[in-house]
Protein backbone atom coordinates (compact mmCIF):
# COMPACT_ATOMS: atom_id res chain seq x y z
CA UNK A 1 99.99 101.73 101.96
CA UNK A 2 100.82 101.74 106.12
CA UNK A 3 101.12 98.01 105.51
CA UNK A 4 103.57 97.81 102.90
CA UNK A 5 105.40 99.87 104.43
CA UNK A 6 105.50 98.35 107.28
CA UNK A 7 106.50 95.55 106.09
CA UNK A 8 109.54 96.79 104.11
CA UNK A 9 110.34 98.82 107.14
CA UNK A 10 110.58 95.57 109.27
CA UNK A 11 112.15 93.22 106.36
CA UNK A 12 114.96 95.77 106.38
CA UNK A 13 115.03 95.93 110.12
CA UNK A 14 115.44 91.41 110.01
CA UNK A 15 118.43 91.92 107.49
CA UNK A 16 119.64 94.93 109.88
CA UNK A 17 120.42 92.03 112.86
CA UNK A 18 122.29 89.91 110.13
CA UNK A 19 124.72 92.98 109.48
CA UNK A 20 126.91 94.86 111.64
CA UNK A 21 128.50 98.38 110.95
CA UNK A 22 128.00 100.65 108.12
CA UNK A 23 125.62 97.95 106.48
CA UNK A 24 123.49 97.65 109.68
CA UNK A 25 123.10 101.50 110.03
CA UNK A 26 122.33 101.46 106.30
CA UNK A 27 119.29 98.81 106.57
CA UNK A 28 117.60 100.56 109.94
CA UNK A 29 117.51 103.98 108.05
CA UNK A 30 116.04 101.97 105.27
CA UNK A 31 113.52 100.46 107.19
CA UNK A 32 112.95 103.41 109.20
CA UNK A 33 112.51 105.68 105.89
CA UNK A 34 109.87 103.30 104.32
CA UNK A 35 107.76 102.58 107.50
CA UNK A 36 107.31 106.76 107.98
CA UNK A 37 106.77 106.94 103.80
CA UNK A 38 104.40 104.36 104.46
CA UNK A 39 102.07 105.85 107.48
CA UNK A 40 102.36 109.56 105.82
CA UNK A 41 101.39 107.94 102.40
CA UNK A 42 98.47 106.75 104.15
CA UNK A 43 97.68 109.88 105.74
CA UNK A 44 97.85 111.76 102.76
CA UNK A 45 95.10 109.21 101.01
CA UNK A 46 93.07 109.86 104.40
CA UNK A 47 92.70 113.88 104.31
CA UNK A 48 92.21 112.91 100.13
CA UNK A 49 88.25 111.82 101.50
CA UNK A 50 88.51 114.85 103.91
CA UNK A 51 86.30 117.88 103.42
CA UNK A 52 84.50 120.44 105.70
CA UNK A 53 80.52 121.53 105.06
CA UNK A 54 80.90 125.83 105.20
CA UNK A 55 84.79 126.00 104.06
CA UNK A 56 86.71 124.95 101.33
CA UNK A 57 90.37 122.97 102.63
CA UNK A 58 93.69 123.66 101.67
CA UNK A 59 96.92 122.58 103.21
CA UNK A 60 100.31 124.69 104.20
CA UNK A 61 103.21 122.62 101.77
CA UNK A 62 106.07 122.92 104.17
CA UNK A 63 104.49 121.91 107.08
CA UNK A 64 102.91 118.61 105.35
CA UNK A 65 106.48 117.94 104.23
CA UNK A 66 107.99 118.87 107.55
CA UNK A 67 105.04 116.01 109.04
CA UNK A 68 107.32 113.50 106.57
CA UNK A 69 110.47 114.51 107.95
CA UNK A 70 109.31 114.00 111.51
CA UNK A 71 107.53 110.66 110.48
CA UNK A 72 110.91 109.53 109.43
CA UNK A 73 113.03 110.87 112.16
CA UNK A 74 110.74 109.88 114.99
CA UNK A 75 110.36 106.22 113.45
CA UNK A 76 114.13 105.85 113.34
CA UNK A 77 114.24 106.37 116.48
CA UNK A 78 112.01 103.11 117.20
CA UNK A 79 113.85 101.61 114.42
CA UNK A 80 117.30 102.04 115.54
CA UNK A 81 116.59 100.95 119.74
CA UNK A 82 115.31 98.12 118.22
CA UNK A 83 117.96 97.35 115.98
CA UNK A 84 120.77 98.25 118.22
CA UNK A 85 119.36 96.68 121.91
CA UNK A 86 120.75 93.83 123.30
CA UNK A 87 117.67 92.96 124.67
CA UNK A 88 115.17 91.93 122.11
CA UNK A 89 112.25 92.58 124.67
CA UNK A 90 113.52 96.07 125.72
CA UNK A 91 114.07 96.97 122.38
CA UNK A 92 110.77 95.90 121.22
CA UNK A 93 109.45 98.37 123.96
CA UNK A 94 111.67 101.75 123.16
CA UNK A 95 110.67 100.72 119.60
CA UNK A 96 106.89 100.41 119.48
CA UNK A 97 107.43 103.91 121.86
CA UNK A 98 109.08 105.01 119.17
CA UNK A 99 107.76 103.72 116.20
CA UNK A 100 103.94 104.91 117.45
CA UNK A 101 105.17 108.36 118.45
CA UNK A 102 106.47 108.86 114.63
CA UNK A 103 102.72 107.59 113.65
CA UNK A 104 101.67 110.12 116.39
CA UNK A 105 103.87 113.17 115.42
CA UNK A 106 103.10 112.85 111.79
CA UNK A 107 99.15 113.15 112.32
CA UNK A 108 98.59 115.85 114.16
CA UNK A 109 101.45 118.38 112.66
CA UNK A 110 100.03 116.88 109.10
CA UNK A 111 96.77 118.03 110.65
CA UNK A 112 97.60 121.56 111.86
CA UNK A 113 98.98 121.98 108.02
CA UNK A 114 95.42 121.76 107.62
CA UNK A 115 93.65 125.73 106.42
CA UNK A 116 90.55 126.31 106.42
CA UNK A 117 87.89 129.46 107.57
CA UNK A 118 87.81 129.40 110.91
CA UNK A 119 89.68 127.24 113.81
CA UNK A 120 90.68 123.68 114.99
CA UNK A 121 90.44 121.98 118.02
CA UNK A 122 90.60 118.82 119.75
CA UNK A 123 89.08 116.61 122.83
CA UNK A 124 91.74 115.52 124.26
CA UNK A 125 90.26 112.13 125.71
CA UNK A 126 90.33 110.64 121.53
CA UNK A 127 93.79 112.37 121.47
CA UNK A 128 95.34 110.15 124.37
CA UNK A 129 92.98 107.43 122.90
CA UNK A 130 94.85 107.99 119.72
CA UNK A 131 98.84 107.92 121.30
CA UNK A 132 97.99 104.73 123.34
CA UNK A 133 96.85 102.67 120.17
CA UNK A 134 99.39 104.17 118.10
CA UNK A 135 101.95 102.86 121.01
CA UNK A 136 100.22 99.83 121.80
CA UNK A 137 99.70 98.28 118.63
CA UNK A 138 103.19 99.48 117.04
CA UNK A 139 104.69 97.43 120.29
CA UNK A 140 102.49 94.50 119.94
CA UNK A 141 103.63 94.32 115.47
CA UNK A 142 107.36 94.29 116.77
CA UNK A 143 106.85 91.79 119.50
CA UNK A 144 104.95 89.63 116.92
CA UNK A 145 107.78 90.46 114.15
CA UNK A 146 110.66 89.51 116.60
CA UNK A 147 109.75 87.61 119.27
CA UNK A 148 107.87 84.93 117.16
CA UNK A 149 110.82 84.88 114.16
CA UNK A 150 108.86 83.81 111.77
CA UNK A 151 107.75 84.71 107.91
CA UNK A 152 103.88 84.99 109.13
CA UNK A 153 104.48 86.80 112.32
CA UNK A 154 106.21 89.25 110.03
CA UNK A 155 103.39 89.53 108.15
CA UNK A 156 101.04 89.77 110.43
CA UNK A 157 103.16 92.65 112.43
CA UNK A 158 103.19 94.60 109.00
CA UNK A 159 99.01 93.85 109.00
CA UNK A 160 99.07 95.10 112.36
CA UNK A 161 100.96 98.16 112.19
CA UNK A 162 99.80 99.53 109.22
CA UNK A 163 96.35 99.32 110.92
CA UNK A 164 97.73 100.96 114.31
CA UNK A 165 98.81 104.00 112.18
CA UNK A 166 95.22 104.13 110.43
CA UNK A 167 93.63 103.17 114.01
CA UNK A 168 95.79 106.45 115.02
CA UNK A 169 94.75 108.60 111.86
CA UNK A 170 91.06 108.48 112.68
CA UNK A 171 90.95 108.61 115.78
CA UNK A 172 92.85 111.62 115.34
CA UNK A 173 89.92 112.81 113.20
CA UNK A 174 87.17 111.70 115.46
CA UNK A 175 88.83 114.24 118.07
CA UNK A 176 89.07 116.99 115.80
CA UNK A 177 86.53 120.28 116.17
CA UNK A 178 85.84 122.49 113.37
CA UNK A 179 84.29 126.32 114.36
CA UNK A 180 84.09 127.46 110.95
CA UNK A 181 83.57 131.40 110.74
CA UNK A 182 82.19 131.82 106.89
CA UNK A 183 84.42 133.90 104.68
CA UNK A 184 85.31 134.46 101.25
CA UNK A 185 89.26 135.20 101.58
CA UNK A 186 91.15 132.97 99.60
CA UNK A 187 93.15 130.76 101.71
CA UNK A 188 96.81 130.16 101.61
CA UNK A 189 98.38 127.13 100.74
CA UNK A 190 97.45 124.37 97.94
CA UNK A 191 94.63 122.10 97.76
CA UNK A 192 94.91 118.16 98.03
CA UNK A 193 94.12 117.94 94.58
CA UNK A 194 97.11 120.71 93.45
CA UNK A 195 99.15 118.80 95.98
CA UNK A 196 98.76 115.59 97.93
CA UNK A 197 97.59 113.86 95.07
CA UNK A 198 100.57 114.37 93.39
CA UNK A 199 102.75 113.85 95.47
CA UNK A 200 101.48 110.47 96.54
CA UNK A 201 102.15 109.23 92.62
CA UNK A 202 105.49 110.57 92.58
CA UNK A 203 107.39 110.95 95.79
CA UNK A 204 105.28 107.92 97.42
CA UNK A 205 105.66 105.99 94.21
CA UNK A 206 110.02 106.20 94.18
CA UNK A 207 109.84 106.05 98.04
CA UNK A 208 108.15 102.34 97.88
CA UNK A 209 110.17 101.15 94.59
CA UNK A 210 113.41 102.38 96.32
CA UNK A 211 112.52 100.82 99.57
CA UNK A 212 111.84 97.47 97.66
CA UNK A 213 114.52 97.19 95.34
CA UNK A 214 117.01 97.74 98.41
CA UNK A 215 114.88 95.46 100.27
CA UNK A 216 114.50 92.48 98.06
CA UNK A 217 118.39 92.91 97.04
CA UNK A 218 120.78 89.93 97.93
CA UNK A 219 122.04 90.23 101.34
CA UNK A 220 125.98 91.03 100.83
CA UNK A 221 127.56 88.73 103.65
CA UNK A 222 130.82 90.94 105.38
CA UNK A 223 133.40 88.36 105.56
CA UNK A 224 136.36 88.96 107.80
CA UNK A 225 139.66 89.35 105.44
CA UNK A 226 140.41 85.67 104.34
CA UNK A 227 144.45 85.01 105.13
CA UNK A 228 146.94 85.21 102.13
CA UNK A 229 148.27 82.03 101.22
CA UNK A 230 151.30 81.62 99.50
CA UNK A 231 149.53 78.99 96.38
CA UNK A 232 148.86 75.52 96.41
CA UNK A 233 152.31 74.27 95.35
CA UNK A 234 154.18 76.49 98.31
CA UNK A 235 155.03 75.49 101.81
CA UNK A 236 155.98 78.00 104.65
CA UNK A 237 158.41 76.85 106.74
């Protein structure tokens, strides 16, 4: 799911550099909206296989939707230095910055959305672990995407930034610590089942069909207004 994503994120972001004003804007927050659907698809399928021995695991709703918002927001920052530098190698830069800080952001606030009996914690040496691969390998995708120009350095950016966000995801995991303190309160919020799984058929399913129908669309070309001509039998003089 990070993949494809990924991919439609960075297809928009090719047809972004063919456009210019309105149109432009329109295809970064395109491509920025469908690579953050993308990596917080993919971490909602992750905490799907996620469970805790001593506590049962439910998740706070706003906060996973807030992770979405900032998966988007953060990304389009990435997206849009990209889009709108005039250097292709600086922009590649601010973007992967940007790009693996969404990937970042969206983990761990998805992950403090996260209730269960007791606490959570982290070692911080697999958290910075986590924020340089995120950053690394979302800069490496766009230098491969737009420095090579070609169809299968496209694809293998997409290949390689979906697997930077699930690089980040569990090693996100790997640094978490559980101290569970038993209990038998019922815990707030919904379970994945109530919740994530739903929501990845529904929302993720129109956020990826949207994102490719817009994607796939003909390119309209913005032509600069053709002179009037008086007809083909009329001279000016």
């Amino acid at each position: 799911m990070a993949c494809i994503g990924a991919g439609l994120g960075l297809r928009c972001v090719v047809r972004a550099f063919a456009a210019s004003g309105f149109a432009k804007h329109s295809w970064l927050i395109t491509a920025a909206v469908a690579i953050g659907s993308g990596i917080w698809t993919m971490h909602l399928i992750a905490i799907l296989g996620f469970g805790v021995d001593g506590s049962p695991v439910r998740y706070d709703v706003p906060l996973t939707l807030l992770s979405l918002l900032i998966a988007i927001g953060v990304v389009m920052t990435g997206v849009f230095a990209i889009g709108l530098s005039r250097s292709r190698l600086r922009g590649v830069v601010l973007g992967g910055v940007g790009i693996g800080g969404g990937i970042v952001a969206m983990h761990y606030v998805g992950m403090s959305a996260m209730q269960i009996h007791g606490t959570l914690g982290y070692e911080m040496p697999a958290v910075v672990l986590s924020v340089v691969i995120a950053m690394a390998a979302a800069t490496l995708s766009l230098a491969v995407a737009f420095l090579a120009r070609s169809f299968r350095g496209t694809a293998a950016a997409a290949l390689l930034m979906g697997a930077a966000a699930s690089a980040t995801e569990y090693t996100g995991i790997v640094a978490l610590r559980l101290e569970i303190t038993p209990g038998t309160s019922v815990l707030s919020g919904a379970s994945a089942v109530e919740f994530v799984f739903p929501f990845i058929v529904v929302f993720g399913s129109f956020l990826f069909l949207s994102s490719a129908f817009v994607a796939l669309s003909p390119i309209r070309q913005e032509r600069e207004p053709a002179v009037a001509f008086a007809g083909p039998g009329r001279d000016s003089n």
